[in-house]
C-alpha atoms as a PDB file:
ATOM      1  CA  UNK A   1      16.296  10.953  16.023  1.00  0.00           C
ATOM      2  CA  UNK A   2      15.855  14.219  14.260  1.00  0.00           C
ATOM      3  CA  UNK A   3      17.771  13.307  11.804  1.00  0.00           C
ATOM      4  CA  UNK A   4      15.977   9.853  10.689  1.00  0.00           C
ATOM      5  CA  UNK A   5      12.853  11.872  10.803  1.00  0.00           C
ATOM      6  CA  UNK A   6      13.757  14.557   8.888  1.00  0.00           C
ATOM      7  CA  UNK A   7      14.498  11.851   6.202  1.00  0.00           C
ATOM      8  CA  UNK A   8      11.261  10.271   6.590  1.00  0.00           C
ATOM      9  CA  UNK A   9       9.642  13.418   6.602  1.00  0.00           C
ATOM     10  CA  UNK A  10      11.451  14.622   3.422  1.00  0.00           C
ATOM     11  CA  UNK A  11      10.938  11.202   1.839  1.00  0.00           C
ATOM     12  CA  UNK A  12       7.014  11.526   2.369  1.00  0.00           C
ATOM     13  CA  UNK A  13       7.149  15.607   0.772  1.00  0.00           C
ATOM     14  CA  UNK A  14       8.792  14.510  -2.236  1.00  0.00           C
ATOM     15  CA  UNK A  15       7.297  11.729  -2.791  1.00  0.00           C
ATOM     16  CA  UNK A  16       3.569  13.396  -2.725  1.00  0.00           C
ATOM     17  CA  UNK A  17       2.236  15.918  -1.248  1.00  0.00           C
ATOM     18  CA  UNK A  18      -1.158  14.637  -0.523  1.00  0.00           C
ATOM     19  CA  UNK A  19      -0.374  10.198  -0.363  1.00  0.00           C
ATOM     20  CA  UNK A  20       0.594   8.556   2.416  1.00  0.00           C
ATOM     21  CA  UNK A  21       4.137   7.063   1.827  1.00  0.00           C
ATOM     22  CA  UNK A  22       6.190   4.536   3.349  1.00  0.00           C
ATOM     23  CA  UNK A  23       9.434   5.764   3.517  1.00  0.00           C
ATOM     24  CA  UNK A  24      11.952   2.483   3.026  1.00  0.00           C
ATOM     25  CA  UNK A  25      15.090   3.025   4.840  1.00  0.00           C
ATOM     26  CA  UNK A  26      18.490   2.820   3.161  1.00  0.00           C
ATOM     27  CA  UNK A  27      21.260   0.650   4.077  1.00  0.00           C
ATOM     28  CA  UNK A  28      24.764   0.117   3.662  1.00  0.00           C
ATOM     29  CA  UNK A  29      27.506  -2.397   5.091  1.00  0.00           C
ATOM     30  CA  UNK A  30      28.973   0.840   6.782  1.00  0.00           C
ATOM     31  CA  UNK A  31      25.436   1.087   8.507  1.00  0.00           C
ATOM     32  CA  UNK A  32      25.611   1.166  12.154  1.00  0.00           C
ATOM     33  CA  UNK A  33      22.748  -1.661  13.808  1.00  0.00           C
ATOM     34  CA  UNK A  34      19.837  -0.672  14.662  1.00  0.00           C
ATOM     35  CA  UNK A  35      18.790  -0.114  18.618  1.00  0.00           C
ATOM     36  CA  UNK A  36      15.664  -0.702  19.764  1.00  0.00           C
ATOM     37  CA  UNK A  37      13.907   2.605  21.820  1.00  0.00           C
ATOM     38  CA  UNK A  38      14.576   2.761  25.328  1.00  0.00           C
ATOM     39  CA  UNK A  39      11.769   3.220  27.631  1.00  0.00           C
ATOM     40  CA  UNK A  40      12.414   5.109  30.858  1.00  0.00           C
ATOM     41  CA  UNK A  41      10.624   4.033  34.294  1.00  0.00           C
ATOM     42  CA  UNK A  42       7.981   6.726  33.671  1.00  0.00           C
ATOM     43  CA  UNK A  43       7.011   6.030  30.493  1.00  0.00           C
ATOM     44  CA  UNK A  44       6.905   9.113  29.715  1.00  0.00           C
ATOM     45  CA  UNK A  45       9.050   9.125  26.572  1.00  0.00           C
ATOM     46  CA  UNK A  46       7.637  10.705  23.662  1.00  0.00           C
ATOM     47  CA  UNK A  47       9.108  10.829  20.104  1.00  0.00           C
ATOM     48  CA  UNK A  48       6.359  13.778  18.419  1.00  0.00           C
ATOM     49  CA  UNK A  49       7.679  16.304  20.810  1.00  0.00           C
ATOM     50  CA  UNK A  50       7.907  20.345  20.604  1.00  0.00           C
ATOM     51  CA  UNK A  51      11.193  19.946  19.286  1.00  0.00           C
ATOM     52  CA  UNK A  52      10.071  16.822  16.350  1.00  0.00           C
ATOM     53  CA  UNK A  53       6.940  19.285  15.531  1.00  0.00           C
ATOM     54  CA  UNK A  54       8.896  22.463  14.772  1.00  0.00           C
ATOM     55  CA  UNK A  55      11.396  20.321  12.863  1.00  0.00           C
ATOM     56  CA  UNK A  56       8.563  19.377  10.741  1.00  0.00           C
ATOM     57  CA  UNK A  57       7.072  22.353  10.483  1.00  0.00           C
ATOM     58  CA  UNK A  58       9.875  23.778   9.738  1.00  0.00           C
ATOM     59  CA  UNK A  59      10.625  21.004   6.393  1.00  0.00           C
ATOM     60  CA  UNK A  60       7.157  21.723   5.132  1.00  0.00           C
ATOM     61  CA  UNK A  61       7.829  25.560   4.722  1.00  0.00           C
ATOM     62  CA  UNK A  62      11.454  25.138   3.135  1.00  0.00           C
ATOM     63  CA  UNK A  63       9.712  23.140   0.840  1.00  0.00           C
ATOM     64  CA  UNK A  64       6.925  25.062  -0.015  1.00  0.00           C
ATOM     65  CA  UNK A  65       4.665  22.055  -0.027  1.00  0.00           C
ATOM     66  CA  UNK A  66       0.627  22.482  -0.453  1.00  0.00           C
ATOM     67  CA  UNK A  67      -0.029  20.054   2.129  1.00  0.00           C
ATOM     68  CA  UNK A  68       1.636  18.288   4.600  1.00  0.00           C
ATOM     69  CA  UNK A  69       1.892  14.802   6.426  1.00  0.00           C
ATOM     70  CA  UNK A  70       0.444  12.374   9.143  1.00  0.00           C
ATOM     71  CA  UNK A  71       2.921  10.960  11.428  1.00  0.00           C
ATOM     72  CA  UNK A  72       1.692   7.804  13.746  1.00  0.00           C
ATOM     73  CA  UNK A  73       4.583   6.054  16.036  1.00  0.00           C
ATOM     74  CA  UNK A  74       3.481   2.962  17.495  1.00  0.00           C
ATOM     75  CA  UNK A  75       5.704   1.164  20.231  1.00  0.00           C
ATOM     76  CA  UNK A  76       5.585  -2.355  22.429  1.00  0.00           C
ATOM     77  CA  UNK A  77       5.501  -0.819  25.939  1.00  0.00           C
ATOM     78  CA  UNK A  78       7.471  -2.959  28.697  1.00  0.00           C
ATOM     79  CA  UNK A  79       4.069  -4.233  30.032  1.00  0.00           C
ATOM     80  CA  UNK A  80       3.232  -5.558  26.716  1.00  0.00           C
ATOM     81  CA  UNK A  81       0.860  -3.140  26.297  1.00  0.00           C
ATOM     82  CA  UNK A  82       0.941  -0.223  22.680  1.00  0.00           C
ATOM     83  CA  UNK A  83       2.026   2.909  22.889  1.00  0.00           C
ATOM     84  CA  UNK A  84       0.384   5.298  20.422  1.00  0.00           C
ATOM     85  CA  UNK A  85       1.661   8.489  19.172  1.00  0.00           C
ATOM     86  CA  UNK A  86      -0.281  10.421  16.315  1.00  0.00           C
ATOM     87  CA  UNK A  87      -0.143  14.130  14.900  1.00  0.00           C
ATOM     88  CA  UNK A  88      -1.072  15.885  11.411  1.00  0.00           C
ATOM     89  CA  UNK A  89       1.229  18.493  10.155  1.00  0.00           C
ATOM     90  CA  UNK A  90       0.590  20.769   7.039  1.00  0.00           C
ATOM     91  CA  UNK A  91      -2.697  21.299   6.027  1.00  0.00           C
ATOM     92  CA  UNK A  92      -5.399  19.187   4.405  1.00  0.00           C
ATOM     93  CA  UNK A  93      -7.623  21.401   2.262  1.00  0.00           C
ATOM     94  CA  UNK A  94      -6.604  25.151   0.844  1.00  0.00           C
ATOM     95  CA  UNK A  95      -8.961  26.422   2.439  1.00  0.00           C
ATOM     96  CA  UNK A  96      -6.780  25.786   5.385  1.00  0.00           C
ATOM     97  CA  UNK A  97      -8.419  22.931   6.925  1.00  0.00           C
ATOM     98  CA  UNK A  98      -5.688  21.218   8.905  1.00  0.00           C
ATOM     99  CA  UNK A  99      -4.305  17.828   8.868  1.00  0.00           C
ATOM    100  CA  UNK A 100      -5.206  16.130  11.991  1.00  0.00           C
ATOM    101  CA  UNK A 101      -4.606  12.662  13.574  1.00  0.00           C
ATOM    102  CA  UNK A 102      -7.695  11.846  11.894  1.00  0.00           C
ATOM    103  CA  UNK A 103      -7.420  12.906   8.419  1.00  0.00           C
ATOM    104  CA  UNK A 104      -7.330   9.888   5.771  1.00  0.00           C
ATOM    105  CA  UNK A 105      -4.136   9.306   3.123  1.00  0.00           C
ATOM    106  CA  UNK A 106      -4.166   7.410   0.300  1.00  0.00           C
ATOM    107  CA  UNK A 107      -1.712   4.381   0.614  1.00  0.00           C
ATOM    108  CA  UNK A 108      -0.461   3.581  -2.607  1.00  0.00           C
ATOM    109  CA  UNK A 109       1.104   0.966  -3.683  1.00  0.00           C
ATOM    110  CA  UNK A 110       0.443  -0.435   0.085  1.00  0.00           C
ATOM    111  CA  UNK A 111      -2.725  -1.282  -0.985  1.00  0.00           C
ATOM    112  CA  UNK A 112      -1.056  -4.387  -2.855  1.00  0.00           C
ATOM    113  CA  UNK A 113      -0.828  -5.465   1.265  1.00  0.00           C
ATOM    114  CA  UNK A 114      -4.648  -6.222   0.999  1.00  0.00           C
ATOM    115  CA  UNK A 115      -4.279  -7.884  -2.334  1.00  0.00           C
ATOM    116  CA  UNK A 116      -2.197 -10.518  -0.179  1.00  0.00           C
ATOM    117  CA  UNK A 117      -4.176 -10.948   2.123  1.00  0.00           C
ATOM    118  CA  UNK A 118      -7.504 -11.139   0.826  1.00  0.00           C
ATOM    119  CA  UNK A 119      -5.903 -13.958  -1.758  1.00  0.00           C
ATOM    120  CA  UNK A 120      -4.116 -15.920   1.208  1.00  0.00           C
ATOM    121  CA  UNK A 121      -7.541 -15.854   2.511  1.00  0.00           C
ATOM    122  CA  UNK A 122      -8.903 -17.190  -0.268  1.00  0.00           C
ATOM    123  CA  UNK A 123      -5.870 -20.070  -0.654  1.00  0.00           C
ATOM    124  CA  UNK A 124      -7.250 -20.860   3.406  1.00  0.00           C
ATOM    125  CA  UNK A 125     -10.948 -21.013   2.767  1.00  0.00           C
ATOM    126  CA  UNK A 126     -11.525 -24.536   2.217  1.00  0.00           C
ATOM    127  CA  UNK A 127     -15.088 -23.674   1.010  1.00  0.00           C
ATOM    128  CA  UNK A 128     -13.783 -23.124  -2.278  1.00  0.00           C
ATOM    129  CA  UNK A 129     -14.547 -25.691  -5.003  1.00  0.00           C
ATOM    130  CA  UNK A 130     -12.209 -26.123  -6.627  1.00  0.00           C
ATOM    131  CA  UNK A 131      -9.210 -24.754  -3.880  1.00  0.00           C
ATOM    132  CA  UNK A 132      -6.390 -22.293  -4.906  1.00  0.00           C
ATOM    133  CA  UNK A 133      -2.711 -22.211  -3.943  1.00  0.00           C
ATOM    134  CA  UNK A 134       0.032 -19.970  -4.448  1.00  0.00           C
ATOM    135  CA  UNK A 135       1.062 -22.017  -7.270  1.00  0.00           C
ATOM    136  CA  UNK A 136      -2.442 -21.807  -8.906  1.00  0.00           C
ATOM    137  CA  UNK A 137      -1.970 -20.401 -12.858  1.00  0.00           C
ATOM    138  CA  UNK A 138      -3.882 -17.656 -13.239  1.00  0.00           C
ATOM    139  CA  UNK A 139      -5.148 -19.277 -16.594  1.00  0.00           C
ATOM    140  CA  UNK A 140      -6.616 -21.665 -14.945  1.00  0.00           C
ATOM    141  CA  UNK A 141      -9.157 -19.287 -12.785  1.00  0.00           C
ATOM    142  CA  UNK A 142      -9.185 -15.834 -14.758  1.00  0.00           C
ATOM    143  CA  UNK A 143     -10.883 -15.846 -17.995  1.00  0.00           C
ATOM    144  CA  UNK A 144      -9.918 -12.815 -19.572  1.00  0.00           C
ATOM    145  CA  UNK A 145      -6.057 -13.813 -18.717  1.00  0.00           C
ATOM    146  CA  UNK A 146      -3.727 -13.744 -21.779  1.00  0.00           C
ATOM    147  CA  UNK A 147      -0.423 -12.457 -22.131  1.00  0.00           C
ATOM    148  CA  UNK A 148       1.966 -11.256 -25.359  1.00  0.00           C
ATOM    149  CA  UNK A 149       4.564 -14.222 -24.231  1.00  0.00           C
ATOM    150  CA  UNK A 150       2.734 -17.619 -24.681  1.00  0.00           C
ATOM    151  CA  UNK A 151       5.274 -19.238 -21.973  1.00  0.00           C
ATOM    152  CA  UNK A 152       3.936 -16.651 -19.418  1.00  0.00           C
ATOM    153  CA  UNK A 153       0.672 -16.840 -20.334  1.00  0.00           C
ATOM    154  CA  UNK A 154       0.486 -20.308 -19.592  1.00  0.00           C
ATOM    155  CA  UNK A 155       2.638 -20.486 -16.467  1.00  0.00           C
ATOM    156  CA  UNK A 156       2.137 -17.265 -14.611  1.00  0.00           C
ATOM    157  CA  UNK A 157       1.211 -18.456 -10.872  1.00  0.00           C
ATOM    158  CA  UNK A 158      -0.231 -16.375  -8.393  1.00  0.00           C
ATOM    159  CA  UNK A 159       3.117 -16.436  -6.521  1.00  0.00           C
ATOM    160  CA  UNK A 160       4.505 -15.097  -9.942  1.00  0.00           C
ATOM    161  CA  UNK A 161       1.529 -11.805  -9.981  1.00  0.00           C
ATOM    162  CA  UNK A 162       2.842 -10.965  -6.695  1.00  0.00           C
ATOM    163  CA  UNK A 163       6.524 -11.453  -7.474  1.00  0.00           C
ATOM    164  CA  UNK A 164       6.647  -9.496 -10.441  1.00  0.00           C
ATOM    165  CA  UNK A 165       8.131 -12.152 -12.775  1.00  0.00           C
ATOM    166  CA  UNK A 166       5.995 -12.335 -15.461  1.00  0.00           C
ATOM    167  CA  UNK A 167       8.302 -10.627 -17.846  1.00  0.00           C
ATOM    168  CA  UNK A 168       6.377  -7.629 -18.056  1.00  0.00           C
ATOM    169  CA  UNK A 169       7.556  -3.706 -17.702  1.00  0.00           C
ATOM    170  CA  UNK A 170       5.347  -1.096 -15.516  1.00  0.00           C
ATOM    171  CA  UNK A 171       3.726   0.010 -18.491  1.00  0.00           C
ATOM    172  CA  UNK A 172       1.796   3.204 -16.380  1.00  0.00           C
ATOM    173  CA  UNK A 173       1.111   4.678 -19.372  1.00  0.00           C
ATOM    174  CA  UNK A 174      -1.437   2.574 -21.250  1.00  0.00           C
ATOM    175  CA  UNK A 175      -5.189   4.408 -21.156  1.00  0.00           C
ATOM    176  CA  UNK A 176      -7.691   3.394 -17.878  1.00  0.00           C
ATOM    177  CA  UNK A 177     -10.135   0.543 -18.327  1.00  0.00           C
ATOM    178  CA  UNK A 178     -13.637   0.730 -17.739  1.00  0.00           C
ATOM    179  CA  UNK A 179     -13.606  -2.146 -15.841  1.00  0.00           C
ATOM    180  CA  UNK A 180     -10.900  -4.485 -14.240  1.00  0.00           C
ATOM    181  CA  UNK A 181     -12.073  -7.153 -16.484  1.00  0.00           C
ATOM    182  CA  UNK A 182     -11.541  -5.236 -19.710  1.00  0.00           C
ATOM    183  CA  UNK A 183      -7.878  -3.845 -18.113  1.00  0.00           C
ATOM    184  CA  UNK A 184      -6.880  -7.825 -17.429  1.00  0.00           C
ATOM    185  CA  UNK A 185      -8.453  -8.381 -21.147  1.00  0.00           C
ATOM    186  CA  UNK A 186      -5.756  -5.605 -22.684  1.00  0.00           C
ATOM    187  CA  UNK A 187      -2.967  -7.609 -21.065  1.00  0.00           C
ATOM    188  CA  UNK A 188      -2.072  -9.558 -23.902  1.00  0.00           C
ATOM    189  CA  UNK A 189      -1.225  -6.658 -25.896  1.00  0.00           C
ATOM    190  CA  UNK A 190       1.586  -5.076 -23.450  1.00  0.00           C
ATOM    191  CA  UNK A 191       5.090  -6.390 -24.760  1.00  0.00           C
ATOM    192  CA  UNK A 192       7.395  -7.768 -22.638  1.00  0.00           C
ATOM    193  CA  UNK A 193      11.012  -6.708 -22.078  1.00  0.00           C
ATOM    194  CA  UNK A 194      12.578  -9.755 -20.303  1.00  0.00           C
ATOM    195  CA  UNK A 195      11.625 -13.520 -20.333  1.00  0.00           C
ATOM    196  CA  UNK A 196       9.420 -15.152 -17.746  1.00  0.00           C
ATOM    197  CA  UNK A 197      10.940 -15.250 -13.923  1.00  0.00           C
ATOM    198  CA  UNK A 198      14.310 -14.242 -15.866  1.00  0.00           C
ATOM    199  CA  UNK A 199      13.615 -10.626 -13.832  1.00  0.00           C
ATOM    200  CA  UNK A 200      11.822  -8.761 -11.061  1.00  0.00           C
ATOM    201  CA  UNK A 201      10.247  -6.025 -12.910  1.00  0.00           C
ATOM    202  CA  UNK A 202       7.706  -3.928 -11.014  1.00  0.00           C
ATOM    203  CA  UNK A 203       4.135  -3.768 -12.904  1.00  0.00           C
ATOM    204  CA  UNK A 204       0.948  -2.730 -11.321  1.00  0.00           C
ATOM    205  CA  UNK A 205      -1.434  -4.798 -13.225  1.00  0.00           C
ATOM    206  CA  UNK A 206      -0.298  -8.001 -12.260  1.00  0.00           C
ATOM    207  CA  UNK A 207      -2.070  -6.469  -8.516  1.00  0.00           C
ATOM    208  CA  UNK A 208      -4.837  -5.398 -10.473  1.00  0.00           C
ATOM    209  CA  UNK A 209      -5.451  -9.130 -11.396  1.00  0.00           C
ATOM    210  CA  UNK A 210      -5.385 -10.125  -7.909  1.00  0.00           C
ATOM    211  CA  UNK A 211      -7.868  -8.332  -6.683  1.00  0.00           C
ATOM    212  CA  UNK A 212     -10.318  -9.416  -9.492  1.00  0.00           C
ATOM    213  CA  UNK A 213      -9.618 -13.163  -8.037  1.00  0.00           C
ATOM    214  CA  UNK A 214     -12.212 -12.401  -4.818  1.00  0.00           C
ATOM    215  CA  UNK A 215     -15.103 -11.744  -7.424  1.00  0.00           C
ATOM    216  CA  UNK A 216     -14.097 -14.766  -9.647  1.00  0.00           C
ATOM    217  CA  UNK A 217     -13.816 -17.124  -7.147  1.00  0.00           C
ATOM    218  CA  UNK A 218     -16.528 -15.752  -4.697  1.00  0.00           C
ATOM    219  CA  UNK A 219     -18.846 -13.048  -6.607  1.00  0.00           C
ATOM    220  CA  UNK A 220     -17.690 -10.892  -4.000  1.00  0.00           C
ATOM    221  CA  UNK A 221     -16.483  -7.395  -4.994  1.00  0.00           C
ATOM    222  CA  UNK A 222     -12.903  -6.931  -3.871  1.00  0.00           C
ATOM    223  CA  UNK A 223     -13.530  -3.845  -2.067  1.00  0.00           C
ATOM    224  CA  UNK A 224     -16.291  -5.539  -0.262  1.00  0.00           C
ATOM    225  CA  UNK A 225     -14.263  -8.667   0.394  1.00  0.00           C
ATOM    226  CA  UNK A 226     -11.371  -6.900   1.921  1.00  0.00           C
ATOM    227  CA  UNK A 227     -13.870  -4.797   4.246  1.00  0.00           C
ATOM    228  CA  UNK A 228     -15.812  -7.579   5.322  1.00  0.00           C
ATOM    229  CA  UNK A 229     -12.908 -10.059   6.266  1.00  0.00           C
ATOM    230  CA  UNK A 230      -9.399  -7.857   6.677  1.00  0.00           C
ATOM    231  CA  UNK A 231     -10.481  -4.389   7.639  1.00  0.00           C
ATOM    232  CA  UNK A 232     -13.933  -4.971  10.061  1.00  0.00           C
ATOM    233  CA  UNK A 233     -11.894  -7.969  11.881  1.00  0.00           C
ATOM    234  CA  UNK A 234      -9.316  -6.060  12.626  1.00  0.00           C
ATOM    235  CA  UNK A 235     -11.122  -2.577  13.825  1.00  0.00           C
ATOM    236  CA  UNK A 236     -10.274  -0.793  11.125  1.00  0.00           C
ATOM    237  CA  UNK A 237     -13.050   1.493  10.932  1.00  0.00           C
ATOM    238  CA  UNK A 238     -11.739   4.496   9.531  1.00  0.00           C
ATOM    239  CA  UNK A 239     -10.414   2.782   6.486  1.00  0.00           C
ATOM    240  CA  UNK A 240     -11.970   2.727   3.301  1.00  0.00           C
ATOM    241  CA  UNK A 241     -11.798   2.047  -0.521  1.00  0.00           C
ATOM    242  CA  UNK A 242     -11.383   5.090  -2.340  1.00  0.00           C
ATOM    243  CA  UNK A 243     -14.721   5.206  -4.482  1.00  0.00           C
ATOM    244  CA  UNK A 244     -16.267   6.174  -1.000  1.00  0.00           C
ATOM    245  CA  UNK A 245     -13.260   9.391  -0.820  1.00  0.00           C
ATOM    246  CA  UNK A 246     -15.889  11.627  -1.751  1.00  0.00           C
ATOM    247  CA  UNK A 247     -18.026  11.245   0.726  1.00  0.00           C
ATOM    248  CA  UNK A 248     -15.563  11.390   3.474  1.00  0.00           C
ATOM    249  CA  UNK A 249     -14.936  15.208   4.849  1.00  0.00           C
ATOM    250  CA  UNK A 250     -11.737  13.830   6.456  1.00  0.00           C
ATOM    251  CA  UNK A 251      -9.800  13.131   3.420  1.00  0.00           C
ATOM    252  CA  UNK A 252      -6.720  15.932   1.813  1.00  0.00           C
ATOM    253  CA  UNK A 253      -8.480  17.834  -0.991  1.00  0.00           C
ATOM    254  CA  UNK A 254      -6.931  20.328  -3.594  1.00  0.00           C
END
């Protein structure tokens, strides 16, 4: 156990410092399966003990990190019940405010989570005039939609956005819009280093046109679409869109 977590943990510190980070685990064909926990009669197992914290503790000072991490276990008890275990390690602020089980990470690219959701919500709401699929081409619903390749300009689907498959690189580099409709709008200048669907190629902005498909298709703001019908339904109360960060005194801070 120590050791999985110390790769998780080490995962998360060089990956950022301050970001919440899902850690993906690595296998091989030499790998040995996967058990599933074993819960005693108690139920008095714990995983975030003395022995897990110092461990920890003890990763975050070898490597000198400025912050630290937020560790939540969550476990299917034998009665079908949850099982909750949640701790902050490291410290939040420099003026040596602590990370707790309440202080708030950014998510990264698991943000692109809501982006799914909020647009299968959108293929399900049969309100919509007309109604979207996953096969819907983004041509046909975004206006400012235009890409370098003329094939994948045409035939990008919404199945394609999410799959990166439009032929497109990352390219991270280009200079912040002022708006997602002017970023979407600078598309068609970004050259392409593989055909369409020939490759996965990971690119942010194709995730960046999903979430302008709420507000087309709704005139609802995306981060007011995901609050009002992902995060509120499901009791999510202490999670929020990062424009509100600021306001927040339970959020990592240089």
């Amino acid at each position: 156990m120590l050791r999985l977590l110390e790769y998780l943990v080490l995962s998360t510190v060089f990956l950022s410092s301050w970001h919440g980070v899902v850690a993906n685990p690595i296998s091989t064909d030499q790998s040995p399966p996967q058990r599933p926990f074993q819960f005693s009669e108690s139920g008095s197992d714990m995983i975030l003990t003395d022995t897990v914290d110092a461990a920890i503790d003890s990763i975050l000072k070898d490597f000198k990190t400025p912050g630290g991490v937020g560790v939540a276990v969550v476990r299917k008890t034998p009665d079908a019940g949850w099982n909750v275990e949640a701790k902050g390690y490291g410290f939040a602020k420099l003026d040596g405010t602590k990370i707790t089980e309440e202080t708030l990470f950014g998510i990264g690219s698991n943000s692109k989570l809501f982006d799914i959701l909020a647009t299968g919500l959108l293929i399900s709401n049969k309100s919509l005039s007309p109604g979207i699929s996953w096969k819907t081409k983004i041509a046909s619903i975004v206006p400012e939609w235009q890409l370098m390749d003329p094939i994948a300009s045409a035939e990008t689907t919404i199945l394609d956005a999410m799959s990166h498959r439009t032929g497109l690189p990352r390219h991270d580099l280009i200079l912040p819009a002022e708006t997602v409709s002017d970023e979407i709008h600078r598309l068609r200048y970004l050259k392409p280093s593989t055909g369409f669907r020939e490759h996965w190629q990971y690119n942010n902005h194709m995730y960046t046109v999903l979430s302008y498909l709420p507000p087309v298709l709704t005139g609802i703001p995306f981060e007011t679409y995901v609050t009002d019908f992902i995060l509120r339904p499901l009791g999510m109360s202490s999670s929020t869109c990062a424009e509100k960060i600021p306001s927040l005194t339970e959020f990592p801070k240089s």
